[in-house]
C-alpha atoms as a PDB file:
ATOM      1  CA  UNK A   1      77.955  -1.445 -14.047  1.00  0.00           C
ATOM      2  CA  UNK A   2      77.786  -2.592 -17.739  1.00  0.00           C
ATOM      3  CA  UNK A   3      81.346  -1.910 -19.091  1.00  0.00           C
ATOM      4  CA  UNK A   4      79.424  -1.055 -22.167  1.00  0.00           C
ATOM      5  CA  UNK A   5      77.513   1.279 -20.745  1.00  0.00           C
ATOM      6  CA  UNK A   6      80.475   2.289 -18.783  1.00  0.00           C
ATOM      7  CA  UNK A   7      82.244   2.773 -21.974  1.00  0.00           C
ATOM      8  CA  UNK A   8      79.260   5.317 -22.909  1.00  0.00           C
ATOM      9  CA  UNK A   9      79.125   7.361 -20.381  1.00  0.00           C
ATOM     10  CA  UNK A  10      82.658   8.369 -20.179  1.00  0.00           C
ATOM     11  CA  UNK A  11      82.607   8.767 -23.983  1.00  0.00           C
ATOM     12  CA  UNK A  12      79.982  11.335 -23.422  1.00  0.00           C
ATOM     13  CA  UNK A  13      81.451  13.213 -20.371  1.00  0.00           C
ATOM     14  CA  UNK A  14      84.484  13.358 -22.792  1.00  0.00           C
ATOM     15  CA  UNK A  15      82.677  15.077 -25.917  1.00  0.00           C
ATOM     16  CA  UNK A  16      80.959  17.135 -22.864  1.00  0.00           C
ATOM     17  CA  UNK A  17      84.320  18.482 -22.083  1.00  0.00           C
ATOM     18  CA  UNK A  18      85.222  18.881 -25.243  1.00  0.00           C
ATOM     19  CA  UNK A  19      81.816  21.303 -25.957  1.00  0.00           C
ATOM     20  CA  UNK A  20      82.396  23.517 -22.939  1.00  0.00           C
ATOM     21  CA  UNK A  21      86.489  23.880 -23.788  1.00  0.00           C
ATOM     22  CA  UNK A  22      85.160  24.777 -27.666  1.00  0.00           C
ATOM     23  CA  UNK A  23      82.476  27.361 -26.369  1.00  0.00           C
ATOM     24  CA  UNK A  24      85.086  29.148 -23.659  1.00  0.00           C
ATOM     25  CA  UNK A  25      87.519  29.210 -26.706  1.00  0.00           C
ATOM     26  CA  UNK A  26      84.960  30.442 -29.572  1.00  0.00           C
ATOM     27  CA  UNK A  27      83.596  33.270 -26.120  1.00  0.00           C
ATOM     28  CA  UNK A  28      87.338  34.438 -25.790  1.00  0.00           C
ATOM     29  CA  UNK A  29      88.022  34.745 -29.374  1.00  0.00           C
ATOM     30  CA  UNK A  30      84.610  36.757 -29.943  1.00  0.00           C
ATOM     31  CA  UNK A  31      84.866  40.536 -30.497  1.00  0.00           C
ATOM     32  CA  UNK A  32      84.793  42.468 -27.276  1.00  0.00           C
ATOM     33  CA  UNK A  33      81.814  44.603 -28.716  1.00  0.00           C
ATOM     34  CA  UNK A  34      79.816  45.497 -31.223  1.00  0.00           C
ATOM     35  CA  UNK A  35      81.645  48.618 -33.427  1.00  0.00           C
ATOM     36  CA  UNK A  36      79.027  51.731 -33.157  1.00  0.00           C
ATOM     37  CA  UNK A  37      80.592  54.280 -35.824  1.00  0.00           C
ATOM     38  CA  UNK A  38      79.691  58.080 -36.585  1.00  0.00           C
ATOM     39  CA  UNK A  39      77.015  58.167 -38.803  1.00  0.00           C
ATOM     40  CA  UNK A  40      75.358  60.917 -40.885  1.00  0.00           C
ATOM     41  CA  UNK A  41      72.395  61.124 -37.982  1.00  0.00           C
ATOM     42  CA  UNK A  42      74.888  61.082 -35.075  1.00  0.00           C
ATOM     43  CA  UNK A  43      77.317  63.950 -36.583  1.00  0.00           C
ATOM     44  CA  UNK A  44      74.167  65.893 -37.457  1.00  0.00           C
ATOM     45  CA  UNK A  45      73.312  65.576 -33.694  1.00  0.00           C
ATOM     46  CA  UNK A  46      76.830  66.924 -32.471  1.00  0.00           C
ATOM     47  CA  UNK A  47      77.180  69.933 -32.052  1.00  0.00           C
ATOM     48  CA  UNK A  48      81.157  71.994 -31.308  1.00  0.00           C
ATOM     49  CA  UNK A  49      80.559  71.721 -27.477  1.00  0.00           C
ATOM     50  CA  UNK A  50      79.479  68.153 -27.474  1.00  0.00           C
ATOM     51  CA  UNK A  51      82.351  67.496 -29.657  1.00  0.00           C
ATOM     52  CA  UNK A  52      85.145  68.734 -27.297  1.00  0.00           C
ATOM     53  CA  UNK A  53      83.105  66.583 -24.430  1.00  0.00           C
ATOM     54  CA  UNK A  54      83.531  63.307 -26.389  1.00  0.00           C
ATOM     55  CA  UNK A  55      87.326  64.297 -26.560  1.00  0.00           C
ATOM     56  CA  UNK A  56      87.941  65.214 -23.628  1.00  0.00           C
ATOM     57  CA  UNK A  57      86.003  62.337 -21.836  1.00  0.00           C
ATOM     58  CA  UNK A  58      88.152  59.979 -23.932  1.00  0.00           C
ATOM     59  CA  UNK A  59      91.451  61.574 -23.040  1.00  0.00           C
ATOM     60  CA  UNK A  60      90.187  60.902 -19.476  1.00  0.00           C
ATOM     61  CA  UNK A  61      89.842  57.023 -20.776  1.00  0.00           C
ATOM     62  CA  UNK A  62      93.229  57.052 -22.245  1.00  0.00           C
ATOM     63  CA  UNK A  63      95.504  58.771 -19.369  1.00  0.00           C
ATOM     64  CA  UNK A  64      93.152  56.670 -16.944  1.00  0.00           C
ATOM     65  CA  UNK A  65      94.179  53.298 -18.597  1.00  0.00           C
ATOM     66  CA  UNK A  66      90.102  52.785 -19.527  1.00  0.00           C
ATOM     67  CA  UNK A  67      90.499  52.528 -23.147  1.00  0.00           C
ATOM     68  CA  UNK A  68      87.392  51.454 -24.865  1.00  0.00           C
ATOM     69  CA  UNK A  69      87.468  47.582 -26.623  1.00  0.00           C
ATOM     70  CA  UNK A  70      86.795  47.945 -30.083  1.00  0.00           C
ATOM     71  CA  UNK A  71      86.558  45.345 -33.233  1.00  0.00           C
ATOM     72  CA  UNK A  72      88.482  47.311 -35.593  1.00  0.00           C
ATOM     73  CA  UNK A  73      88.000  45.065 -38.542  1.00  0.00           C
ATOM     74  CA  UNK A  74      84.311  44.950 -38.092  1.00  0.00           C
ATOM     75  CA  UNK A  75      84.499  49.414 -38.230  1.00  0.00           C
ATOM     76  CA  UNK A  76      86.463  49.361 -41.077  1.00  0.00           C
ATOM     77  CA  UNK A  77      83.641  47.408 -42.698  1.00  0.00           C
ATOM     78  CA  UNK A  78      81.100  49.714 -41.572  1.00  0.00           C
ATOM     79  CA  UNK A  79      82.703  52.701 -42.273  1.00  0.00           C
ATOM     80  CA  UNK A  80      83.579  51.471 -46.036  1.00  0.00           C
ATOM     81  CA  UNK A  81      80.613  52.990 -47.730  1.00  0.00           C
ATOM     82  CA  UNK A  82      81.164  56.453 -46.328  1.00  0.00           C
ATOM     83  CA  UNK A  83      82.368  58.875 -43.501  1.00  0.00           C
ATOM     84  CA  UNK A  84      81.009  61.009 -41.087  1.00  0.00           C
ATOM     85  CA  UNK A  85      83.780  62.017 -38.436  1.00  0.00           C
ATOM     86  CA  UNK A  86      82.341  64.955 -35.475  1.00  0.00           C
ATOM     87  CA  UNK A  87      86.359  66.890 -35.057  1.00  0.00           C
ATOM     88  CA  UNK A  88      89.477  67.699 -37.293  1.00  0.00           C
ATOM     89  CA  UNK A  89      93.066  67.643 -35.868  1.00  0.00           C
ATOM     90  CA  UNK A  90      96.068  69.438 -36.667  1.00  0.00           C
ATOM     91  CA  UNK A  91      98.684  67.826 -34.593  1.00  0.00           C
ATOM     92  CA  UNK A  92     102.768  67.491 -34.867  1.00  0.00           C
ATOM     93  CA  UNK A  93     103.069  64.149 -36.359  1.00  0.00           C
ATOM     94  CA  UNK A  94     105.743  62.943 -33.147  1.00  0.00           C
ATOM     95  CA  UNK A  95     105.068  59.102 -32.445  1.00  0.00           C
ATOM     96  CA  UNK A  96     103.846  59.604 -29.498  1.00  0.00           C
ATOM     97  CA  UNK A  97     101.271  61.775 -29.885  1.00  0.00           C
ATOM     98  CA  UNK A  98      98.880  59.782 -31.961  1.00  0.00           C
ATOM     99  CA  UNK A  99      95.436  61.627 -32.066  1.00  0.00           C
ATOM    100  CA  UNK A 100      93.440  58.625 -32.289  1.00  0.00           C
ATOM    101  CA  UNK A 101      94.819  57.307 -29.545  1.00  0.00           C
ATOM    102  CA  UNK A 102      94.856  59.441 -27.159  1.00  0.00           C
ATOM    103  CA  UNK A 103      91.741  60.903 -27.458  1.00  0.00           C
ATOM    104  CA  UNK A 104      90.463  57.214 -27.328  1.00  0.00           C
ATOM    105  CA  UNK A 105      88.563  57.224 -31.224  1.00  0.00           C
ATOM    106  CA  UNK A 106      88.203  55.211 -33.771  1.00  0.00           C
ATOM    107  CA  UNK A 107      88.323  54.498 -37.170  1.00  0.00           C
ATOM    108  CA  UNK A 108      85.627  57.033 -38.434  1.00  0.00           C
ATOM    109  CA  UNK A 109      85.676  59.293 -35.614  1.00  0.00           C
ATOM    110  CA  UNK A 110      87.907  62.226 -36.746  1.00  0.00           C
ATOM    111  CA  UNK A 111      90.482  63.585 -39.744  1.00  0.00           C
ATOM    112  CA  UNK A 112      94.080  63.802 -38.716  1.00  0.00           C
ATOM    113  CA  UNK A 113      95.782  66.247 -39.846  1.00  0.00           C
ATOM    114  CA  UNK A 114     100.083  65.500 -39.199  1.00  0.00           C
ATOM    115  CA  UNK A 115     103.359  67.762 -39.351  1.00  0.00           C
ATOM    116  CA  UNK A 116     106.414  68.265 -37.162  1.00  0.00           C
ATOM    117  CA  UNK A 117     105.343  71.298 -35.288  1.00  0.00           C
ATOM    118  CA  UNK A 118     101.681  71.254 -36.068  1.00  0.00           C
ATOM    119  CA  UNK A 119     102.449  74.706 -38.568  1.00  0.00           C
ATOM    120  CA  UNK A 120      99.046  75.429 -40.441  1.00  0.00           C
ATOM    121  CA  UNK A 121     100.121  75.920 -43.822  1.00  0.00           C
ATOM    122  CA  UNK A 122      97.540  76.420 -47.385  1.00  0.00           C
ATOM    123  CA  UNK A 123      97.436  72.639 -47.782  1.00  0.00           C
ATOM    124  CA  UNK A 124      96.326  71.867 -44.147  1.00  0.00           C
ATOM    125  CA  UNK A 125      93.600  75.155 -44.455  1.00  0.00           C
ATOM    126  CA  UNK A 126      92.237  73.711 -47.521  1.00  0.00           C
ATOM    127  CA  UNK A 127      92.246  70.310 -45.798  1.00  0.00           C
ATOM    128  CA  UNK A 128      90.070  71.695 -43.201  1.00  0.00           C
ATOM    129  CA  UNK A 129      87.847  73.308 -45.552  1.00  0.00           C
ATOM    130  CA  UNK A 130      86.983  70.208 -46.528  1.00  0.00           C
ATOM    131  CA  UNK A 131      86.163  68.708 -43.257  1.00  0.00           C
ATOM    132  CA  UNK A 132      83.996  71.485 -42.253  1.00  0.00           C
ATOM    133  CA  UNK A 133      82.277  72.743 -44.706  1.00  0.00           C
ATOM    134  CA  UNK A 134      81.992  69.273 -46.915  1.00  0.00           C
ATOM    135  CA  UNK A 135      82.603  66.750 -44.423  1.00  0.00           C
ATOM    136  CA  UNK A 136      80.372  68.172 -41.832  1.00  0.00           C
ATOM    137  CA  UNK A 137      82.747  67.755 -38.709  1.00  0.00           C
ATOM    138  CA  UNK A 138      81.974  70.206 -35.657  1.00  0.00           C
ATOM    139  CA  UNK A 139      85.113  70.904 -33.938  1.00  0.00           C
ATOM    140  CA  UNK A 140      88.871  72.155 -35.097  1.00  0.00           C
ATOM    141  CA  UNK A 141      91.160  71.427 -32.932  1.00  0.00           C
ATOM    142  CA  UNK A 142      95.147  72.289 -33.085  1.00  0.00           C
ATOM    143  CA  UNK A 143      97.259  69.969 -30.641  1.00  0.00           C
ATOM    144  CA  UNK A 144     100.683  70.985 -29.445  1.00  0.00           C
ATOM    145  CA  UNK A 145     102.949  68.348 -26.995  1.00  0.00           C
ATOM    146  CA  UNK A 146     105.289  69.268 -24.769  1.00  0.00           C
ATOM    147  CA  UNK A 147     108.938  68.834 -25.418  1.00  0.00           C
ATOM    148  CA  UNK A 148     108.237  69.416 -29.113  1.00  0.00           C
ATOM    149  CA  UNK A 149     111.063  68.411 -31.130  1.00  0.00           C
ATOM    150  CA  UNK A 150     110.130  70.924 -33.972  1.00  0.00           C
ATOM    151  CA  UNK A 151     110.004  74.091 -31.571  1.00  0.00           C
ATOM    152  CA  UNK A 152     113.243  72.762 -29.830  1.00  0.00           C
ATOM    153  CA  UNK A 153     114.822  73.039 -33.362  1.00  0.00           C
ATOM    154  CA  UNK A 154     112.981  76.372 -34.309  1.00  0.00           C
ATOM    155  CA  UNK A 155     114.370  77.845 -31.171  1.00  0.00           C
ATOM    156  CA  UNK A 156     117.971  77.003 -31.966  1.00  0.00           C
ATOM    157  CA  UNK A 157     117.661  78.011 -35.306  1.00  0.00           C
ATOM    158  CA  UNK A 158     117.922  74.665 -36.395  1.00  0.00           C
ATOM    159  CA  UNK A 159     119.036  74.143 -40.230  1.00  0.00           C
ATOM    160  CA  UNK A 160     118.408  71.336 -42.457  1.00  0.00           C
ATOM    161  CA  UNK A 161     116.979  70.721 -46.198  1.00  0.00           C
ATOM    162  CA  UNK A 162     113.476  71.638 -46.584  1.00  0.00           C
ATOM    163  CA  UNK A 163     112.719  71.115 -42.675  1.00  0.00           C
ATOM    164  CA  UNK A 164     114.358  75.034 -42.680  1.00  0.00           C
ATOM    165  CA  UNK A 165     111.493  76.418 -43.752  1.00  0.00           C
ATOM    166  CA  UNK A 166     109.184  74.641 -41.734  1.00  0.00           C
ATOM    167  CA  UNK A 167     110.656  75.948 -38.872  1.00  0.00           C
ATOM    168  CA  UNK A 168     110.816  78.915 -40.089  1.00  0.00           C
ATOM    169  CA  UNK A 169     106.692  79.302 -39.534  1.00  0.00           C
ATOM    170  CA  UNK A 170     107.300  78.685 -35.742  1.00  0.00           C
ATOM    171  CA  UNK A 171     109.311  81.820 -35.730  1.00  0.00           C
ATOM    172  CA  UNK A 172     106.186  83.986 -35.004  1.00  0.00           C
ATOM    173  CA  UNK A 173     105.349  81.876 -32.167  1.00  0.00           C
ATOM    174  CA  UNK A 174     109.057  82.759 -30.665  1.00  0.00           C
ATOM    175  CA  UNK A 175     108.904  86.509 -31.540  1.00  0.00           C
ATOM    176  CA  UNK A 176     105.892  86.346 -29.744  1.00  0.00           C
ATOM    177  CA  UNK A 177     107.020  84.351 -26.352  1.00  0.00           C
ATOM    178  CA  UNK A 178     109.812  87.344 -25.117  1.00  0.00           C
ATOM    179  CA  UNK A 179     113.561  87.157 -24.533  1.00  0.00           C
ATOM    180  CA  UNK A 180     114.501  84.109 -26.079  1.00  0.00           C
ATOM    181  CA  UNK A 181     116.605  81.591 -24.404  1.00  0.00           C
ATOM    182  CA  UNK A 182     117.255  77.887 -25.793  1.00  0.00           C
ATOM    183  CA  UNK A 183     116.097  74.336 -26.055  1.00  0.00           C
ATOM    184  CA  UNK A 184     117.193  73.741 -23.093  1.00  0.00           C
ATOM    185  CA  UNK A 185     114.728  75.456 -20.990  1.00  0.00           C
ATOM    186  CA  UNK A 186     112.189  73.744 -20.444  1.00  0.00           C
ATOM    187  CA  UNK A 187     110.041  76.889 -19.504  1.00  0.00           C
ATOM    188  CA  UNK A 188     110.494  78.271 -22.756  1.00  0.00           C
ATOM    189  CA  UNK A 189     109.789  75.574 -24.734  1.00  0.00           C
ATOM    190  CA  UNK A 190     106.436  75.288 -23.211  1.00  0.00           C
ATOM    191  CA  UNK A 191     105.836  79.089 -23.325  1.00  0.00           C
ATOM    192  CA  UNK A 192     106.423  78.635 -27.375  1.00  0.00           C
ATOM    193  CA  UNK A 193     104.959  75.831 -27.816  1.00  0.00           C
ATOM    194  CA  UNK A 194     101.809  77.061 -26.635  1.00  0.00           C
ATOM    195  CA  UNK A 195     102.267  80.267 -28.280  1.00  0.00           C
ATOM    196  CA  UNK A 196     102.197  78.478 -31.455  1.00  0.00           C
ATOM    197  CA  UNK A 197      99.262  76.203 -31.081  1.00  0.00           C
ATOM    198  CA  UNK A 198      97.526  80.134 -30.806  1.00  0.00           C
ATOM    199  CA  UNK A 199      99.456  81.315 -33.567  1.00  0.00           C
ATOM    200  CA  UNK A 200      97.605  78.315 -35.825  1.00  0.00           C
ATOM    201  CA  UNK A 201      94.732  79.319 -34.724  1.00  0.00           C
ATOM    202  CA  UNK A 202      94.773  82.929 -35.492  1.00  0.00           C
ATOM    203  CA  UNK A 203      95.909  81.599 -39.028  1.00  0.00           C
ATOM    204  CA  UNK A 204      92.776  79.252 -39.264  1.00  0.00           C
ATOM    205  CA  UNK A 205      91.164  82.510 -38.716  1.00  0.00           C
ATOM    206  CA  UNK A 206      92.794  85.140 -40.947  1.00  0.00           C
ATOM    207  CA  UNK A 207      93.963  82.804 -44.075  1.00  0.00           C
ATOM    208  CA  UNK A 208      90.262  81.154 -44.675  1.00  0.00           C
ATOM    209  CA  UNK A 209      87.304  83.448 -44.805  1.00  0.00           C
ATOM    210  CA  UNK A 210      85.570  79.791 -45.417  1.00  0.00           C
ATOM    211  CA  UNK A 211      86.515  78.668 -41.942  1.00  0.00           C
ATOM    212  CA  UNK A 212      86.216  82.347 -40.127  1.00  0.00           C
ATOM    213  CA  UNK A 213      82.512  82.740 -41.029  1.00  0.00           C
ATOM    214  CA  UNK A 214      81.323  78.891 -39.542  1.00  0.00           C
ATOM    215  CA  UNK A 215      83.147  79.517 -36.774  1.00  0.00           C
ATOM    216  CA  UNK A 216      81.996  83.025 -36.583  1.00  0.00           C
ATOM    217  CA  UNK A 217      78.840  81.617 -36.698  1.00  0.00           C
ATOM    218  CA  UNK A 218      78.814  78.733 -34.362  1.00  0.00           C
ATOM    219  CA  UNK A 219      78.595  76.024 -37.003  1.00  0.00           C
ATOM    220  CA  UNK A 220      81.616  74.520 -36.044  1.00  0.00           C
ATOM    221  CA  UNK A 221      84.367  75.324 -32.727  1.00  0.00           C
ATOM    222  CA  UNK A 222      87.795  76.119 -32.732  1.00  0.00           C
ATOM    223  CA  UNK A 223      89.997  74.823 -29.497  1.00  0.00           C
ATOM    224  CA  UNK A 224      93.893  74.379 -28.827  1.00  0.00           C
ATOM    225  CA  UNK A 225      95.418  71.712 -26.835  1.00  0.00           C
ATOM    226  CA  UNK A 226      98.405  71.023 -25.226  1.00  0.00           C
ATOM    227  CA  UNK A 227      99.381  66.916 -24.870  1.00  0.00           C
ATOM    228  CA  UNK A 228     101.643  66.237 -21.949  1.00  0.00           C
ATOM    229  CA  UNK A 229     104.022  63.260 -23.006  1.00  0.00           C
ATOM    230  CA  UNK A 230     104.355  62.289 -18.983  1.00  0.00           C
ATOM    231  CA  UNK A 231     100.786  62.056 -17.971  1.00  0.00           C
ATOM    232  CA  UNK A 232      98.753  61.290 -21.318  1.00  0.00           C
ATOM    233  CA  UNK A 233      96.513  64.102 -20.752  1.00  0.00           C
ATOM    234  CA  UNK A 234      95.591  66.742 -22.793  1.00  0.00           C
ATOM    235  CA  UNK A 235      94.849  70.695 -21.354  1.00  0.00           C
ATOM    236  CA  UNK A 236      92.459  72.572 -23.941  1.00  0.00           C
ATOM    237  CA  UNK A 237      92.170  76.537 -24.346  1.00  0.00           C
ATOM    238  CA  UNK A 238      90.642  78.725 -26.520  1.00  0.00           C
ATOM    239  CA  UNK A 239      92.139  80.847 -28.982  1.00  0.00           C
END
């Protein structure tokens, strides 16, 4: 053969190569999928029961290890110009409970709502005034963990600066549970922790007529949790 030609047709198997490696790399680097976020049509659309669904479904992701791929840069574009999230969470604000997460949402998808303890206190009510009756969301949800480090400490009559009195509003939740014990058993603990994620909720109801008459009505739901740090899954009851 020609060494000229030779010389051309190994130049172009070379630039062939390098096309194909460029494509796999520009593929790879490509956003798993296109963001979908809530919209002012798809919140409309939810309604309290679908809105537990969705979370529970992606809690099943999350424990399962199926998380769903998500281009978070490209939501936080498309969520710039406004938001329409379907739930509102009142959670204890331990690292290892992070709402988002675990429920397997997005940027857009619901309000969190953080303390130690997840206490509902005026600020958080008025915060969920908001979210219901001007941000449209369809579910209120209050989500205890086990091993709580906030009803450990409320239980042993823990002292400390201001963090005193916010233990102080888990007290109801112990008066409530029987005979107390201690922190360390682990029975307890559970048995107030759960007793407080009900306690919040009677105070959602009782503190803010606002939020008692839509959920009176069935305009928006009102569910407690309880996330298990060992499994990743999350058991829901009604007040």
């Amino acid at each position: 053969m020609d060494r000229r030609i030779l010389s051309l047709s190994c130049s172009a198997a070379i630039v062939f190569a390098w096309a194909i490696r460029v494509s796999g790399q520009a593929a790879s680097s490509a956003p798993a999928q296109t963001p979908s976020v809530q919209t002012k049509a798809s919140q409309a659309a939810m309604t309290p029961s679908k809105a537990l669904e969705v979370l529970r479904e992606g809690n099943a992701r999350f424990a399962e290890g199926r998380g769903t791929p998500r281009n978070l840069p490209a939501k936080v574009a498309a969520t710039a110009a406004g938001q329409y999230p379907f739930a509102a969470i009142v959670s204890c604000m331990d690292s290892r409970a992070p709402v988002e997460i675990l429920f397997d949402q997005a940027i857009g998808d619901v309000f969190s709502l953080r303390v130690a303890g997840n206490v509902v206190d005026p600020n958080f009510l008025g915060s969920l005034e908001y979210a219901a009756k001007v941000a449209g969301v369809r579910l209120l949800v209050v989500l205890g963990h086990t091993e709580c480090g906030a009803v450990k400490g409320a239980i042993d009559g823990v002292k400390l600066g201001n963090l005193t009195k916010l233990l102080a509003e888990i007290q109801p939740a112990i008066d409530a549970t029987g005979p107390k014990t201690s922190s360390k058993d682990a029975a307890y603990v559970a048995r107030v922790a759960e007793q407080n994620v009900r306690v919040a909720m009677k105070e959602i109801r009782e503190k803010s007529p606002v939020l008692k008459e839509m959920i009176d009505s069935g305009a928006v739901g009102l569910v407690g949790g309880m996330y298990d740090l060992q499994t990743g899954r999350v058991t829901f009851y009604k007040d």
